[in-house]
Protein backbone atom coordinates (compact mmCIF):
# COMPACT_ATOMS: atom_id res chain seq x y z
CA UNK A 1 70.45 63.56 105.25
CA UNK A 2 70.25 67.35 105.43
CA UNK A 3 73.49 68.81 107.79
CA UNK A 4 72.90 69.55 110.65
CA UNK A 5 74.21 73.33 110.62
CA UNK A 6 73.67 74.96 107.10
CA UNK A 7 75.41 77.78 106.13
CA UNK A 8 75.13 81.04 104.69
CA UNK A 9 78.29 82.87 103.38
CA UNK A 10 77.80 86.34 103.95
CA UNK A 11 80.14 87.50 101.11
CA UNK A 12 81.31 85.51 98.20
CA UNK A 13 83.12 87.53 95.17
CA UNK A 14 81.82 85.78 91.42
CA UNK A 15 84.86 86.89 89.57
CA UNK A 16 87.84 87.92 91.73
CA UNK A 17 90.08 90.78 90.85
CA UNK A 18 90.26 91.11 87.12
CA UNK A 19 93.72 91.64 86.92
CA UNK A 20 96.12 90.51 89.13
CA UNK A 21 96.08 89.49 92.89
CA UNK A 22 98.20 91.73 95.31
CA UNK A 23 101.43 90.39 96.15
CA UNK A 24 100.96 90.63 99.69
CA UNK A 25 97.32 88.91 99.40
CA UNK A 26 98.73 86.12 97.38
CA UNK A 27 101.38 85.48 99.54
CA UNK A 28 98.90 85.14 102.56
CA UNK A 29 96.47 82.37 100.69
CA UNK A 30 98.02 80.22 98.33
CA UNK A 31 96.52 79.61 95.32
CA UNK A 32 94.50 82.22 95.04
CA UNK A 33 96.01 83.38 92.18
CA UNK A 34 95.43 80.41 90.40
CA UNK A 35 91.49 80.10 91.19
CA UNK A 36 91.49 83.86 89.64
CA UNK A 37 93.09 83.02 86.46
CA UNK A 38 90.45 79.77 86.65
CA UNK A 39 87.44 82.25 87.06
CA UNK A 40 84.15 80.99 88.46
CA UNK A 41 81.76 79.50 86.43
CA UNK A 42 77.69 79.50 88.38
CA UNK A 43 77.48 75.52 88.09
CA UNK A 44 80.90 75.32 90.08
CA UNK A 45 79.82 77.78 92.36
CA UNK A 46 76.92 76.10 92.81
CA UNK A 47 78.78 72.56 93.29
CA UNK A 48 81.20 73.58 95.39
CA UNK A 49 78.20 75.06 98.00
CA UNK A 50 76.35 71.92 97.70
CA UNK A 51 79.40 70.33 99.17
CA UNK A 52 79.99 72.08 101.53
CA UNK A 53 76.39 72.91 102.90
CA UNK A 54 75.96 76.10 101.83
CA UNK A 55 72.29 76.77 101.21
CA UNK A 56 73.02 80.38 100.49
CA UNK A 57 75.07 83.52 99.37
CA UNK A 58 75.81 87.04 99.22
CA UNK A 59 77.45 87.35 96.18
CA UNK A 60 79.52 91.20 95.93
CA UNK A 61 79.61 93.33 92.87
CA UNK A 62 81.22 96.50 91.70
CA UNK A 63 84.76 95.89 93.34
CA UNK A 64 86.91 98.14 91.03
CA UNK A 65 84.05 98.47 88.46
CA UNK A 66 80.98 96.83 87.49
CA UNK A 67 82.41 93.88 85.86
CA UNK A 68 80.89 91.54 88.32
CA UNK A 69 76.94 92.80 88.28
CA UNK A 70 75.79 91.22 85.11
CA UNK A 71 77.28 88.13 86.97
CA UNK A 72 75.45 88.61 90.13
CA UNK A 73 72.48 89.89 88.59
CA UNK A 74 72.09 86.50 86.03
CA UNK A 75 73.37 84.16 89.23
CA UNK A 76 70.64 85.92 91.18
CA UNK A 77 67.69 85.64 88.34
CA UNK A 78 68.70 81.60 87.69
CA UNK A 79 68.89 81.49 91.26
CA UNK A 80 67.00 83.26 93.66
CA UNK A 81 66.76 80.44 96.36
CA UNK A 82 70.40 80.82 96.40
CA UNK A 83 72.41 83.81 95.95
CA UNK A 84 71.40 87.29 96.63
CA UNK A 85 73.12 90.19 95.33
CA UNK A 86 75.30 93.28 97.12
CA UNK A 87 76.93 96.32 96.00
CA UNK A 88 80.29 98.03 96.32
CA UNK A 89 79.35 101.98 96.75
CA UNK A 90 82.26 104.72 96.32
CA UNK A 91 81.01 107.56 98.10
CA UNK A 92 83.28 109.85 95.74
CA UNK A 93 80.45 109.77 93.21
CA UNK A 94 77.98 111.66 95.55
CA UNK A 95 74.51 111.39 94.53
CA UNK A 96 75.22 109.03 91.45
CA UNK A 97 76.58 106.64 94.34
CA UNK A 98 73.42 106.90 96.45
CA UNK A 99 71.21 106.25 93.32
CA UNK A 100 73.08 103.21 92.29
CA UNK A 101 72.16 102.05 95.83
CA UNK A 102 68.49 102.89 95.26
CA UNK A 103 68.35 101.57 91.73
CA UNK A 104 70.25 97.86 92.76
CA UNK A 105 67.66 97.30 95.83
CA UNK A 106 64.57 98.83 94.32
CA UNK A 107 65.07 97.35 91.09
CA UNK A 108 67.63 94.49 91.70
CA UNK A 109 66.82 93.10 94.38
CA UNK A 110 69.81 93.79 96.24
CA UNK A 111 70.14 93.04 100.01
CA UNK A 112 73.44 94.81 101.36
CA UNK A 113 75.79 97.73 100.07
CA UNK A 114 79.45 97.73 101.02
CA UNK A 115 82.26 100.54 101.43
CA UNK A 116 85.76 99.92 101.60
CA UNK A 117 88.22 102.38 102.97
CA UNK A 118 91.16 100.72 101.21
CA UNK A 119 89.73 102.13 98.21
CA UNK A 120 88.37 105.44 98.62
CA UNK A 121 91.42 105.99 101.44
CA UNK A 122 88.50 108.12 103.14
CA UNK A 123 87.73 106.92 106.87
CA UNK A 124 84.23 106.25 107.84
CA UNK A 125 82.90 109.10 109.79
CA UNK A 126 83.60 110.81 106.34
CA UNK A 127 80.67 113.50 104.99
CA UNK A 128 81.10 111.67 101.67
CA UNK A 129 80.01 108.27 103.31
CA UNK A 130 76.56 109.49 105.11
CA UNK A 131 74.51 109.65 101.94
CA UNK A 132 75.03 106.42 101.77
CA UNK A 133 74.09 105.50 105.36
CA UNK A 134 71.30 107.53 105.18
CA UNK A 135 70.07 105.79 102.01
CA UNK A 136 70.86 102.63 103.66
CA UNK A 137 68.45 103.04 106.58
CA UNK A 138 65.59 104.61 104.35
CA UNK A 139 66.05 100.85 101.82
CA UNK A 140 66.48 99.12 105.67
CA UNK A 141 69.49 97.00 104.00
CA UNK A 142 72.74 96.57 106.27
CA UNK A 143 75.62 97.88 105.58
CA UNK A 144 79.19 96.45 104.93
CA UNK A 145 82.36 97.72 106.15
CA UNK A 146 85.73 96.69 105.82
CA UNK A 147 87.81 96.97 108.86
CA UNK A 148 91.60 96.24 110.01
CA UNK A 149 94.81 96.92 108.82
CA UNK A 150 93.91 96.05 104.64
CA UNK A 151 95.96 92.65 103.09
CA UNK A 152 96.55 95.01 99.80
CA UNK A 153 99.67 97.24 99.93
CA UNK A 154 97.53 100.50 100.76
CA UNK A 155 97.75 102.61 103.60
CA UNK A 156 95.10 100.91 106.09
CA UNK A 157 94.57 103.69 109.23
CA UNK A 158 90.95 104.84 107.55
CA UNK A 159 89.94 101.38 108.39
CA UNK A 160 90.35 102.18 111.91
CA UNK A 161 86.79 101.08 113.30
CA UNK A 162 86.82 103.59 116.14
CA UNK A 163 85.50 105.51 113.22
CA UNK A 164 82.00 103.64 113.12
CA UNK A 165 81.57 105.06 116.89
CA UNK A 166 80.42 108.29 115.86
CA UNK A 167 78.48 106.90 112.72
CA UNK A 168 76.17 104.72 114.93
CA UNK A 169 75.80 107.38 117.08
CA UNK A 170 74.42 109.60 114.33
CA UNK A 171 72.56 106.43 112.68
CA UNK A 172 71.60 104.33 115.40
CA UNK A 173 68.63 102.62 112.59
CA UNK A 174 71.72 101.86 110.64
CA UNK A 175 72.69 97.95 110.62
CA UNK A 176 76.51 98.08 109.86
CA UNK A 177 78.66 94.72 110.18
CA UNK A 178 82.66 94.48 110.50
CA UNK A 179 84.32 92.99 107.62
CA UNK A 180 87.49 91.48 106.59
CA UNK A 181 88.81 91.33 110.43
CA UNK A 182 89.79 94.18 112.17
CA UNK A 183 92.51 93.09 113.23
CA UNK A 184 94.84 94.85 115.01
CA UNK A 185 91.75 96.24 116.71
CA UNK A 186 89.68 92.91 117.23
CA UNK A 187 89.44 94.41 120.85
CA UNK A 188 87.73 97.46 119.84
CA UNK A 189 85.26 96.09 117.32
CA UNK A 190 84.26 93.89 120.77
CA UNK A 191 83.97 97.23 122.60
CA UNK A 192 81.70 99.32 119.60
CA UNK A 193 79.71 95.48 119.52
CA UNK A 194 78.64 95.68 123.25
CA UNK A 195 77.75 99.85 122.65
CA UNK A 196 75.96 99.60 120.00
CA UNK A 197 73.08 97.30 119.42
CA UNK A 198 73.18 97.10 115.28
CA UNK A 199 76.48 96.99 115.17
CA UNK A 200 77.83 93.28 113.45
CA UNK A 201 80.76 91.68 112.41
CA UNK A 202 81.51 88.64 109.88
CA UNK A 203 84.65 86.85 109.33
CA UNK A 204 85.28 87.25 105.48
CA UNK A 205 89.09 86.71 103.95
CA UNK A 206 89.98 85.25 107.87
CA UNK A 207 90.23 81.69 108.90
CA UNK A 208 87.32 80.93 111.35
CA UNK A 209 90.40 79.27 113.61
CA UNK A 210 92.46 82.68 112.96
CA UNK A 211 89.48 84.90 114.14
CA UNK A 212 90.76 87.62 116.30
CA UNK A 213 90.70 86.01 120.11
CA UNK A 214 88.91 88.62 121.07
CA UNK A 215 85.99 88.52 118.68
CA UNK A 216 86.26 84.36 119.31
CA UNK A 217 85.55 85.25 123.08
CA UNK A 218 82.68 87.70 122.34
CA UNK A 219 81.12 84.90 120.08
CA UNK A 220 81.10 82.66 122.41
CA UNK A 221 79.90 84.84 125.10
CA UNK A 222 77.72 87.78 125.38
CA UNK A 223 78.38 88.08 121.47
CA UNK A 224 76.50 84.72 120.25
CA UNK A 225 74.04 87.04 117.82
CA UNK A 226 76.85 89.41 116.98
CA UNK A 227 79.38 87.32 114.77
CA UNK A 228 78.77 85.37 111.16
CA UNK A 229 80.64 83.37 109.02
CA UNK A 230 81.74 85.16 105.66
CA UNK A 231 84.27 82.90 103.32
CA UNK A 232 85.31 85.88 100.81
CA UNK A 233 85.53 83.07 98.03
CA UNK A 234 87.62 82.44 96.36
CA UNK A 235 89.98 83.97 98.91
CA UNK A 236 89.09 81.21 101.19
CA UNK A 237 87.08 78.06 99.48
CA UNK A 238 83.92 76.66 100.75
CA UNK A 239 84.47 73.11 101.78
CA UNK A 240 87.47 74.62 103.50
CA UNK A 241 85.81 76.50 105.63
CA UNK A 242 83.24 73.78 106.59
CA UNK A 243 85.79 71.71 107.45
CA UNK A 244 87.83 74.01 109.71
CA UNK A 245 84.61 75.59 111.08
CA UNK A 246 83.93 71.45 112.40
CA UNK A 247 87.16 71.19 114.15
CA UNK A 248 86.29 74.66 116.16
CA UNK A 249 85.09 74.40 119.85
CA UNK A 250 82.04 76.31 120.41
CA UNK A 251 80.62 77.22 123.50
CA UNK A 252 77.64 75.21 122.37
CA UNK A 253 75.90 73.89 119.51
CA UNK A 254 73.70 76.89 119.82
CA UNK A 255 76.25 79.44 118.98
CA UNK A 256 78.18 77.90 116.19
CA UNK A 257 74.38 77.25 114.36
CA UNK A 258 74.47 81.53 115.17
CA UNK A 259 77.57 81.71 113.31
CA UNK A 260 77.31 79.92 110.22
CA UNK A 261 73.81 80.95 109.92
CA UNK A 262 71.58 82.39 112.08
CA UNK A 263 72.90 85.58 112.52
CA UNK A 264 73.23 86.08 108.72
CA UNK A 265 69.58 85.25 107.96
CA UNK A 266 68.61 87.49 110.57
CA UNK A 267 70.97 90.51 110.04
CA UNK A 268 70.46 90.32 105.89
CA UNK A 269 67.40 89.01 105.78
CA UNK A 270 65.11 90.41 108.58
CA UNK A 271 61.59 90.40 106.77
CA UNK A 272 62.06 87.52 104.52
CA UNK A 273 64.14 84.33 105.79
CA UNK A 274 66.11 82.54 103.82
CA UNK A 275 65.11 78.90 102.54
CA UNK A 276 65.87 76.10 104.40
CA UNK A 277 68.82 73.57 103.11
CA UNK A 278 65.70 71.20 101.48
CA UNK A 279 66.64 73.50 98.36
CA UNK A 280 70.29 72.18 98.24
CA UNK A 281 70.76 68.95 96.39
């Protein structure tokens, strides 16, 4: 019998750090460093999303190179139904950034690029960074933006999101969504959320019970279309998530179906939605 409240993961990494996991980062999720030495093979990924509902996901490339896009590109050709693809940008590489943008959604189908501060230690209202947005709402994919105080030990103050207030002022067609937090400044994400209309947040690397209260309150509220579910697999594993995401309270049955799901669909995937969980067997 199909579940009752399918999920899409808004950002699932294929091969995790090809190296070594942060101390810091290992220390907050056990394990993890074991499930990178492990690897990810498609059929497990593929298992393990069965189980767990999943009827689709957002798989990242081209954190710290391009390792992962042959991965995400092959996942995404065997299985369209179930995985599209999204791409780390460094806005350091100028126009070669902005046309590996172009080329992976023209070409590749992409649906989403991501920046990450922690990396390019450049905050977001940055010159480099508005090619990118610019591209962004001229391919009408969202962007992804990590936010919060970073788990890796790197200094974290250009992930400040006070700096997407003057970036959707300037791009107001531009679909941004909160990553990886926010925390300590869960309150103003909430604030930037109520100001600006296509601004998003999803829940990737956190706990969906250690979701910043305030972001928890603005879910449940006035927020309902605002928030999604991300796991950041194999940070935080899929059946793990489904379980903890049952034991939540929601406001209604309404909003947590807006959480694991809706909102996803109809942030990522405006023109074309998603299949429906008959494809998962």
């Amino acid at each position: 019998m199909p579940d009752p409240h399918p999920m899409i993961d808004a950002w699932v990494n294929p091969n995790f750090a090809t190296t070594h996991v942060d101390p810091t980062v290992a220390g907050i999720f056990p394990g993890l460093e074991a499930r990178r030495r492990r690897g990810t093979s498609l059929s497990q990924l593929i298992d393990e999303m069965d189980a767990a509902s999943v009827e689709r996901a957002v798989l990242c490339a081209g954190y710290r190179g391009a390792d992962s896009i042959g991965w995400v590109d092959e996942a995404v050709a065997a299985h369209p139904d179930r995985f599209s693809g999204s791409l780390v940008i460094d806005p350091r590489l100028g126009m070669d950034a902005v046309r590996s943008l172009e080329h992976a959604v023209r070409d590749r189908g992409y649906v989403m690029a991501r920046v990450m501060a922690l990396e390019t230690q450049l905050p977001y209202d940055h010159a480099s960074y508005y090619p990118i947005y610019a591209k962004c709402v001229e391919l009408e994919v969202p962007i992804s933006v990590n936010v919060g105080i970073p788990g890796p030990r790197v200094p974290g103050r250009c992930q400040d999101p006070i700096m997407l207030d003057e970036v959707c002022y300037f791009f107001p067609e531009l679909k941004a969504i909160m990553a990886h937090g926010g925390d300590p400044w869960a309150e103003v994400c909430v604030k930037l959320m109520r100001k600006w209309d296509n601004l998003y947040y999803m829940s990737s690397a956190y706990s969906p019970r250690r979701i910043p209260t305030p972001v928890l309150e603005y879910l449940n509220g006035h927020g309902s279309t605002k928030v999604m579910w991300a796991s950041d697999y194999p940070i935080l594993e899929l059946d793990w998530c489904r379980r903890t995401i049952d034991s939540m309270s929601f406001a209604d049955a309404t909003i947590k179906q807006r959480f694991v799901h809706d909102n996803a669909r109809d942030v990522i995937w405006p023109m074309s939605e998603p299949p429906s969980l008959s494809t998962v067997r």
